[in-house]
Protein backbone atom coordinates (compact mmCIF):
# COMPACT_ATOMS: atom_id res chain seq x y z
CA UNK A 1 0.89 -9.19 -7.37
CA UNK A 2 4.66 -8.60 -6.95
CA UNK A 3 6.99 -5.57 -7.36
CA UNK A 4 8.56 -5.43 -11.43
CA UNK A 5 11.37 -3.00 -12.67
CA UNK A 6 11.76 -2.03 -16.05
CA UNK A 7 12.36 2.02 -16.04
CA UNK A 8 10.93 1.92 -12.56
CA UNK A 9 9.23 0.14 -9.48
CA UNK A 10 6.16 -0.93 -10.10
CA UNK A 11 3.31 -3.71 -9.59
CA UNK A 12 2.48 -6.75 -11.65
CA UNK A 13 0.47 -9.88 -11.95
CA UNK A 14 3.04 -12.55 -10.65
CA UNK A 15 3.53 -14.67 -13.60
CA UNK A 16 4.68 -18.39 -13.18
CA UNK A 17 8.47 -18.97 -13.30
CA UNK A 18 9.23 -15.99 -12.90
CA UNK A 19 12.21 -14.54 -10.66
CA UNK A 20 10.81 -11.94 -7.89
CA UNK A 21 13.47 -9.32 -6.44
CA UNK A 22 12.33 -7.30 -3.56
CA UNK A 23 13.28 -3.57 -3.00
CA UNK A 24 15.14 -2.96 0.22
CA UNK A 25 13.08 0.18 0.21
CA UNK A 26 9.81 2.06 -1.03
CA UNK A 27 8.37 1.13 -4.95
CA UNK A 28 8.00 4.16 -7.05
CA UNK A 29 4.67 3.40 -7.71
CA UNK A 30 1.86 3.38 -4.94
CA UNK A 31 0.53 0.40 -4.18
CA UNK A 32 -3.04 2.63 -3.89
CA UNK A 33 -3.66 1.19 -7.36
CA UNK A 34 -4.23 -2.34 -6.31
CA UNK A 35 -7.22 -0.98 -4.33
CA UNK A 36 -8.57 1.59 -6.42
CA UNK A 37 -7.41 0.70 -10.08
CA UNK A 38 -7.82 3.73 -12.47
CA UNK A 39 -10.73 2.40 -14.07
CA UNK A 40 -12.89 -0.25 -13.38
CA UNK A 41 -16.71 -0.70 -13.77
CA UNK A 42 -19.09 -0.02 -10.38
CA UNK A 43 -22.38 -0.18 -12.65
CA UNK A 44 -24.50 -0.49 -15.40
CA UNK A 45 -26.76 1.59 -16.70
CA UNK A 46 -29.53 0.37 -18.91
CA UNK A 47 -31.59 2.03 -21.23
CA UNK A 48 -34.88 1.73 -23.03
CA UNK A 49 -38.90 2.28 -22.19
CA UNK A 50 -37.57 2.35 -18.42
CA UNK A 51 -34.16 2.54 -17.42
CA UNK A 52 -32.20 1.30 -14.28
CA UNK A 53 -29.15 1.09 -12.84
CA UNK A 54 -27.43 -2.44 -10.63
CA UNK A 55 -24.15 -2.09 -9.14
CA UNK A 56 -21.84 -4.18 -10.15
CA UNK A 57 -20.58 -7.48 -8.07
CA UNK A 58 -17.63 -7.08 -5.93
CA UNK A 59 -14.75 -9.26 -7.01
CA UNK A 60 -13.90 -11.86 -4.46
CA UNK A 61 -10.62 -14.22 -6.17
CA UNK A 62 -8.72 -14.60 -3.44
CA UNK A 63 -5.15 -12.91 -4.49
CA UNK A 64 -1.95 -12.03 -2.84
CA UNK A 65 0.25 -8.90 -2.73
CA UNK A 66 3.72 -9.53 -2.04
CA UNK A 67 6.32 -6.97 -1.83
CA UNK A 68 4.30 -3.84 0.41
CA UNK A 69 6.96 -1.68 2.93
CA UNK A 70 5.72 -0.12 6.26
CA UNK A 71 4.94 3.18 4.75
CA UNK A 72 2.45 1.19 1.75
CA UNK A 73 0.61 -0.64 4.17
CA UNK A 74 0.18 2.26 6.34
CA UNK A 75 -1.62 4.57 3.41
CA UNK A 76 -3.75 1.78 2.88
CA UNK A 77 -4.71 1.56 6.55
CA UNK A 78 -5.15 5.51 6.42
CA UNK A 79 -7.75 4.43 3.09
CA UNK A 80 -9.72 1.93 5.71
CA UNK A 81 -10.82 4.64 8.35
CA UNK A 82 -12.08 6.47 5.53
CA UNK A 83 -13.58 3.91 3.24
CA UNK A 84 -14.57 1.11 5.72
CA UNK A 85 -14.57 2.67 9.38
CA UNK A 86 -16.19 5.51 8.38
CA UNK A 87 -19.53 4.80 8.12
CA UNK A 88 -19.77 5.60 5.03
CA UNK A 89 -18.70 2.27 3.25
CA UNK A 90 -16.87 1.73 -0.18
CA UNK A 91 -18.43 -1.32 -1.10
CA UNK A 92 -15.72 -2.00 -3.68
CA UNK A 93 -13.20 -1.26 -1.76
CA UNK A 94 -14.02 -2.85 1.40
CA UNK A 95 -14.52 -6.36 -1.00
CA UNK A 96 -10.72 -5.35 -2.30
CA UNK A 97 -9.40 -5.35 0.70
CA UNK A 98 -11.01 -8.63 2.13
CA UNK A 99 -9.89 -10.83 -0.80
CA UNK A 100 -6.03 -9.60 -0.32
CA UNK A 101 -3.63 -11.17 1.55
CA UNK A 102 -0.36 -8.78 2.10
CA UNK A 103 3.00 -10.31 2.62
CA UNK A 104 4.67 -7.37 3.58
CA UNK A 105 8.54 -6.67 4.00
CA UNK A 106 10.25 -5.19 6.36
CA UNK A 107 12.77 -2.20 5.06
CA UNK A 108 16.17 -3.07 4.34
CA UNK A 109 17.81 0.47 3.91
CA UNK A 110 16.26 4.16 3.93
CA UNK A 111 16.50 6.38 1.06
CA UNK A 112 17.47 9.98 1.72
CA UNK A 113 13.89 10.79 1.00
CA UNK A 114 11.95 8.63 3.47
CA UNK A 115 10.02 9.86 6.17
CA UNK A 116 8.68 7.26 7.88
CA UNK A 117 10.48 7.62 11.23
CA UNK A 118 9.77 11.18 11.81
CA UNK A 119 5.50 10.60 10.88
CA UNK A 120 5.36 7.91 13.78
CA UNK A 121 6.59 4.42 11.43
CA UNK A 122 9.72 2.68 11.20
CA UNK A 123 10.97 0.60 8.32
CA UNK A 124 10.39 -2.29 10.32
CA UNK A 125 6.58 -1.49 11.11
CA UNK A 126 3.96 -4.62 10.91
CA UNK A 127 0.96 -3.52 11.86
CA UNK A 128 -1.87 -3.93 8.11
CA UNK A 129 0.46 -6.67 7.25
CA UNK A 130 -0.72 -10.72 7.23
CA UNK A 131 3.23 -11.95 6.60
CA UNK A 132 6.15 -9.65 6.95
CA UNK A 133 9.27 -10.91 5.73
CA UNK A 134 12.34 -9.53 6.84
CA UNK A 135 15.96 -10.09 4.97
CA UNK A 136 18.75 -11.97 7.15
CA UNK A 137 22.24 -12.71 6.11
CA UNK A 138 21.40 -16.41 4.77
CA UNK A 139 17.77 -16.31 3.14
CA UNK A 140 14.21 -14.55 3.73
CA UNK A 141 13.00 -14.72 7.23
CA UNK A 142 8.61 -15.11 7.09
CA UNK A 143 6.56 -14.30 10.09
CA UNK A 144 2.37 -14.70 9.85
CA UNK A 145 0.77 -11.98 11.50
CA UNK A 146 -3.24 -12.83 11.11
CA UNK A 147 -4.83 -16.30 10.34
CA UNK A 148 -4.87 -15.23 6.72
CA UNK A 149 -0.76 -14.52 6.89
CA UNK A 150 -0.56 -18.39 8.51
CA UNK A 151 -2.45 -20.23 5.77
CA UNK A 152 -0.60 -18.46 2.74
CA UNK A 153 2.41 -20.09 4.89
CA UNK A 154 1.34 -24.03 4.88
CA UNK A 155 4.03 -24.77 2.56
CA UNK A 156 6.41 -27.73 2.52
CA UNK A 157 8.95 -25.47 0.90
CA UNK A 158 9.18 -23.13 4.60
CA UNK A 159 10.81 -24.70 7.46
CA UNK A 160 10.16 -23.50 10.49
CA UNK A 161 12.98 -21.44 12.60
CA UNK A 162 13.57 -19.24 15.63
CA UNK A 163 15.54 -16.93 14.22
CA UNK A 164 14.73 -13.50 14.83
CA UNK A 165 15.41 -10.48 12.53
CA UNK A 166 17.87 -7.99 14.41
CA UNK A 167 17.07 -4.81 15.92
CA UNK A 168 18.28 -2.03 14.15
CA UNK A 169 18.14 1.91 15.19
CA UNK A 170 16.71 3.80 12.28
CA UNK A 171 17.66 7.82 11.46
CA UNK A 172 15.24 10.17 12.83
CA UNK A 173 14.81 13.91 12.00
CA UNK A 174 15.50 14.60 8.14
CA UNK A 175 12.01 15.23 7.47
CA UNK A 176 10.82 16.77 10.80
CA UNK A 177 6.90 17.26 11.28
CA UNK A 178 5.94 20.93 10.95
CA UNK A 179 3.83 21.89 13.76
CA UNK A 180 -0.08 22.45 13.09
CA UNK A 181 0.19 26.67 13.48
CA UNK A 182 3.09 26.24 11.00
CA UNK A 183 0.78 24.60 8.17
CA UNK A 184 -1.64 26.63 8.90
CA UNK A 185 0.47 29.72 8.50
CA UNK A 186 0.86 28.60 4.93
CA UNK A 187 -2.75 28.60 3.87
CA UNK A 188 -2.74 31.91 2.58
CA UNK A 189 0.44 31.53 1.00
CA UNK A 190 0.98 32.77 -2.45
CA UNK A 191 2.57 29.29 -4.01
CA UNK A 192 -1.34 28.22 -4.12
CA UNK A 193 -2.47 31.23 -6.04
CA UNK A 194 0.12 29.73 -8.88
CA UNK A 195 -0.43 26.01 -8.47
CA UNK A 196 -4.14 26.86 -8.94
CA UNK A 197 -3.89 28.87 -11.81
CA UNK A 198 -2.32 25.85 -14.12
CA UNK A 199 -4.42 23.55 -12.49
CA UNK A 200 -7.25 21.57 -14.94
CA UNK A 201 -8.83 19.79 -12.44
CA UNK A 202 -7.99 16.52 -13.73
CA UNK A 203 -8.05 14.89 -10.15
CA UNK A 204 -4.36 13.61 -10.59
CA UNK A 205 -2.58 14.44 -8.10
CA UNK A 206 -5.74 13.40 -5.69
CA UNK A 207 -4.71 9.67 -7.19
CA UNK A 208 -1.20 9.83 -7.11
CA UNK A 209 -1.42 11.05 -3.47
């Protein structure tokens, strides 16, 4: 899977030839769908003189998600403690996550919207990824993270380097953290009386989050 623009950022099936451009900052759309697609079968259901129901198989093809930022890879590392570490184990989810290797990149630029730096990230964060690959002035600089990272990187089209990617200090403080008593304060706050009266229940916003 790599990142595609047509009217937007999005994710798409790499397909063979093609040209793949990488954002120098977050993809419009979440890569949360890669993980939990929108629909997808988790059983069947089978009727007659005595019914039953099987879970479906996990999937398990080996795939590869190039293209993830810092901020990405951290919501999907947020999705783990719940749906893995939790004790209460997505099945599906858990055999998502172990046939997908991510070859993150590193942030190139920050829009006036991110966050990241001021909810305890950077641009530059590694930590969920199994390659980060950070721009430098003459090419793509690759780094493997996890054993998983190092075999997507036995290629005889990488030579090796010591190059390192530069430091860079990163703005803080645009989006500063309310405090806990401050969210709390807004509980009770009549903007939820009107969000809730238009609301249908749909569950979208739970997915886009």
């Amino acid at each position: 899977w790599v990142p595609r623009k047509t009217n937007k950022w999005d994710w798409a099936r790499y397909e063979a030839g093609e040209s793949v451009e990488l954002p120098g900052s977050v993809i419009d759309v979440s890569a949360k769908k890669l993980f939990f697609p929108k629909r997808r079968p988790v059983a069947r259901f089978m009727t007659g003189e005595k019914w039953s129901l099987e879970p479906v198989e996990p999937n398990s093809d080996p795939r590869v998600v190039v293209g993830m930022h810092p901020c990405d890879v951290a919501g999907v590392r947020y999705m783990d403690r719940v749906f893995i570490d939790s004790g209460h184990e997505d099945v599906l989810y858990k055999a998502e996550r172990d046939r997908t290797t991510i070859i993150g990149v590193a942030c190139s630029e920050m829009k006036p919207t991110c966050h990241c730096t001021d909810r305890d990230l950077s641009p530059d964060k590694t930590e969920g990824m199994d390659v980060v690959v950070s721009q430098t002035e003459d090419g793509l600089l690759l780094r493997a993270l996890t054993d998983k990272g190092a075999k997507v990187l036995v290629s005889s089209l990488l030579r090796e380097s010591d190059h390192q990617p530069k430091d860079r200090d990163w703005p803080k403080g645009n989006h500063p953290v309310p405090s806990p008593e401050e969210l709390m304060a807004l509980y009770d706050d009549e903007f939820w009386v009107e969000a809730s009266d238009i609301c249908l229940t749909c569950g979208a916003c739970t997915f886009a989050c």
